[in-house]
C-alpha atoms as a PDB file:
ATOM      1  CA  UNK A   1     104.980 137.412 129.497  1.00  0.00           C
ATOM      2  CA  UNK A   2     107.790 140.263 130.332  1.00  0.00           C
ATOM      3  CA  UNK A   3     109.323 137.167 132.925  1.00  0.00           C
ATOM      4  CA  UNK A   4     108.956 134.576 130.134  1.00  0.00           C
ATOM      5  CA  UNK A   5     111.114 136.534 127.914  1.00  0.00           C
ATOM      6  CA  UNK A   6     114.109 137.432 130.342  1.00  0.00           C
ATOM      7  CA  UNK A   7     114.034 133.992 130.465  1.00  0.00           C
ATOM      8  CA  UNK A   8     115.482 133.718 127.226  1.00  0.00           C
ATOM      9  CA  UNK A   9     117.454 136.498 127.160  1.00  0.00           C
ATOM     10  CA  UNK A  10     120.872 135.871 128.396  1.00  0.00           C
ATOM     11  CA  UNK A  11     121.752 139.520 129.963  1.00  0.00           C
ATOM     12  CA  UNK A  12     125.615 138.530 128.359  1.00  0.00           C
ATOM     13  CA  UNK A  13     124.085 138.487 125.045  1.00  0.00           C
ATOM     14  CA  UNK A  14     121.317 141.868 125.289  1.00  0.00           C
ATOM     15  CA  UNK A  15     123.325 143.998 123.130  1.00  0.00           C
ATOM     16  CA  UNK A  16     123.062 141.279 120.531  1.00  0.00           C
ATOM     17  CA  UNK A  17     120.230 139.288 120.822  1.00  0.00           C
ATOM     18  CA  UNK A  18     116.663 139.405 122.946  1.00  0.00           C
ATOM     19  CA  UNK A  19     113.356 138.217 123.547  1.00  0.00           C
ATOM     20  CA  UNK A  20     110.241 140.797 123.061  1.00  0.00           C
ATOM     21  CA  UNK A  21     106.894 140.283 123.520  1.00  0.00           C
ATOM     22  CA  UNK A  22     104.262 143.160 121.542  1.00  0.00           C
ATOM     23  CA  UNK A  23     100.811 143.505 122.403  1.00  0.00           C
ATOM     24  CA  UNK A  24      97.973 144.339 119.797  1.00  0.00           C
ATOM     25  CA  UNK A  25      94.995 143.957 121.517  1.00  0.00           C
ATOM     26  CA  UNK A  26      94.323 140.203 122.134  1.00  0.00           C
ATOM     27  CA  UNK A  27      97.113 139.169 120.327  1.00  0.00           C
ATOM     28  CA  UNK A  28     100.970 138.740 122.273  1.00  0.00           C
ATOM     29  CA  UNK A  29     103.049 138.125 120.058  1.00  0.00           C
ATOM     30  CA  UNK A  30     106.419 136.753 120.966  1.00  0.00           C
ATOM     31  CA  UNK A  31     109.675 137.785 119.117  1.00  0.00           C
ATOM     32  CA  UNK A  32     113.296 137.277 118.595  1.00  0.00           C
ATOM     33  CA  UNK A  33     115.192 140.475 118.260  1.00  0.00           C
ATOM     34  CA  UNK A  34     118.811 141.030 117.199  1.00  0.00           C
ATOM     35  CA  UNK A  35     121.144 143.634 116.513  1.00  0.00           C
ATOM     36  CA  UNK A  36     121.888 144.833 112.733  1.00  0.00           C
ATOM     37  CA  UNK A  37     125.222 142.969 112.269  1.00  0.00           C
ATOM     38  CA  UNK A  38     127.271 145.552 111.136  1.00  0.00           C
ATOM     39  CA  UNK A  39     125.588 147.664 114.069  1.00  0.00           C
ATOM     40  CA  UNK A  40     124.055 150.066 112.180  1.00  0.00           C
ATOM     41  CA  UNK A  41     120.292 149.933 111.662  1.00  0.00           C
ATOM     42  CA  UNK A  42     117.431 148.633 113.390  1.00  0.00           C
ATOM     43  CA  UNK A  43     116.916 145.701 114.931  1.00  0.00           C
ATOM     44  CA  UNK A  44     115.132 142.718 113.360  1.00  0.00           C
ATOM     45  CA  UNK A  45     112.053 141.122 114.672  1.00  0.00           C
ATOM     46  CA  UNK A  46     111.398 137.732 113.964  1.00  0.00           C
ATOM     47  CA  UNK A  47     107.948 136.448 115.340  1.00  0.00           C
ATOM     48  CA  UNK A  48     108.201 132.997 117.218  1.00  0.00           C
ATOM     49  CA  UNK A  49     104.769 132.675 118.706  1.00  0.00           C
ATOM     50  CA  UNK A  50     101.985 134.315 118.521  1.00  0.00           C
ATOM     51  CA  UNK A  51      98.966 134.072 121.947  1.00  0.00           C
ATOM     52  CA  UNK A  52      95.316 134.783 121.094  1.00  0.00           C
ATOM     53  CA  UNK A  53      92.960 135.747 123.775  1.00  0.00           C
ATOM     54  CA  UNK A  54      89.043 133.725 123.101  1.00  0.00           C
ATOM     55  CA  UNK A  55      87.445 135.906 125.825  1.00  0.00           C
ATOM     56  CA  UNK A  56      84.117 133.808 125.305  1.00  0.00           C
ATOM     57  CA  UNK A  57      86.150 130.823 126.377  1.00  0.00           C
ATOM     58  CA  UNK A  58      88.255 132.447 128.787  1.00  0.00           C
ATOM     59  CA  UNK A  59      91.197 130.689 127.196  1.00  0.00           C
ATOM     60  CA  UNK A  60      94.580 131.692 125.384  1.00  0.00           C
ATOM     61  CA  UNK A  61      95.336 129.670 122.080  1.00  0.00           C
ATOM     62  CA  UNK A  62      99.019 129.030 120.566  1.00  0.00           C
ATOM     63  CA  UNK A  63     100.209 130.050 117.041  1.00  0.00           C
ATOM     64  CA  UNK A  64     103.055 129.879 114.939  1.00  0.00           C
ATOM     65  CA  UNK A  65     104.747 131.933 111.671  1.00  0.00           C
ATOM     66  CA  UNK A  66     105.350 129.819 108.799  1.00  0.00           C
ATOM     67  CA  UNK A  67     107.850 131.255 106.653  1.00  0.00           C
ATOM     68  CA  UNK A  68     105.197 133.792 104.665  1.00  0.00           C
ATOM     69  CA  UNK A  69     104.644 135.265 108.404  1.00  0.00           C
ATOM     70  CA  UNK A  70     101.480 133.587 108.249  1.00  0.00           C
ATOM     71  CA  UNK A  71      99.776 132.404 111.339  1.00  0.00           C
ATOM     72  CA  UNK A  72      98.185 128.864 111.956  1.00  0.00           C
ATOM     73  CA  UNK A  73      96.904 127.535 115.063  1.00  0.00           C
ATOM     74  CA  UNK A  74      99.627 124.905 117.028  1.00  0.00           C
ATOM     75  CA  UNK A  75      98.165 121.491 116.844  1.00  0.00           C
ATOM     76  CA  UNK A  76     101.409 119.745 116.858  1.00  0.00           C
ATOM     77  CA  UNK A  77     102.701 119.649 120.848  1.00  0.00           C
ATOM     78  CA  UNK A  78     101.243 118.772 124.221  1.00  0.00           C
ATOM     79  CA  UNK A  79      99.158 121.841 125.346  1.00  0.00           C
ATOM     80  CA  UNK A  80      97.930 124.345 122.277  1.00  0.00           C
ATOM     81  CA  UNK A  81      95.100 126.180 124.191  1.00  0.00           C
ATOM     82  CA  UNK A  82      94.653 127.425 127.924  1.00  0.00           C
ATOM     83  CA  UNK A  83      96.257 129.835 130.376  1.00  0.00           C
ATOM     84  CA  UNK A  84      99.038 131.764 129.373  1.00  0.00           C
ATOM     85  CA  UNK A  85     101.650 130.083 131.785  1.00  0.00           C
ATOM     86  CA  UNK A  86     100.543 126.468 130.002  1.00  0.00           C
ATOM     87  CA  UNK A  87     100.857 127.728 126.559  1.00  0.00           C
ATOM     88  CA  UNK A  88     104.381 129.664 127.507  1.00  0.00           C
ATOM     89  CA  UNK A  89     105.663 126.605 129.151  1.00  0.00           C
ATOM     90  CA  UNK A  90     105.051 124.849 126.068  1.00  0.00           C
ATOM     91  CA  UNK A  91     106.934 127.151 124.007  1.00  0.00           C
ATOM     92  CA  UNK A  92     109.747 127.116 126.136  1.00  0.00           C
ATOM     93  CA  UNK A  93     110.093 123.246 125.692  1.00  0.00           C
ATOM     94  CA  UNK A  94     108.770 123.026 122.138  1.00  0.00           C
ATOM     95  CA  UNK A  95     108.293 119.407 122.111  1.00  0.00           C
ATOM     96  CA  UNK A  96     108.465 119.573 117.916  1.00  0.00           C
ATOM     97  CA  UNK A  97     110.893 122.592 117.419  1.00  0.00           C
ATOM     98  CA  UNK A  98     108.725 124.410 115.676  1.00  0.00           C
ATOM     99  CA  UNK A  99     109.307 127.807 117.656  1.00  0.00           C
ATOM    100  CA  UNK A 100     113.210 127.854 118.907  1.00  0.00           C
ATOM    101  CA  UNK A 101     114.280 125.469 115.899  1.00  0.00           C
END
């Protein structure tokens, strides 16, 4: 996850603008973070994608924040369940631009 988000976080832009992942027990949830733009502040976290650990299935599933923040399972793309490399690799080419826009 950590490598997934250097990915797409250009180190000429990490004073402005990164990619964070959080943790909360099976739940990753992946997140844009930028700087408060008159530099005072915290940061804001905007949630992009959201993996879910089925441990009975031994299988990650992919979600994504409508504008409420709510979560609903990705049905949309190629791959929406699986290992965590298959469901990252679909968020990094988000077929229907649901994730980077």
């Amino acid at each position: 996850m950590a490598a997934s988000c250097e990915e797409n976080s250009p180190a000429r832009l990490a004073d402005q603008v990164r990619v964070e992942h959080h943790v909360r027990g099976r739940h990753v949830t992946i997140c844009e973070t930028r700087a408060p733009w008159d530099g005072e502040g915290d940061w804001t976290h905007q949630p992009l994608a959201q993996l879910r650990y089925v441990p009975e299935e031994r299988r990650w599933t992919l979600h994504w924040p409508d504008r409420n923040s709510r979560w609903h399972e990705y049905r949309e793309g190629t791959v929406f369940s699986g290992s965590a490399a298959e469901l990252l690799a679909e968020i990094d080419e988000d077929p229907t631009s649901i994730f980077w826009g």
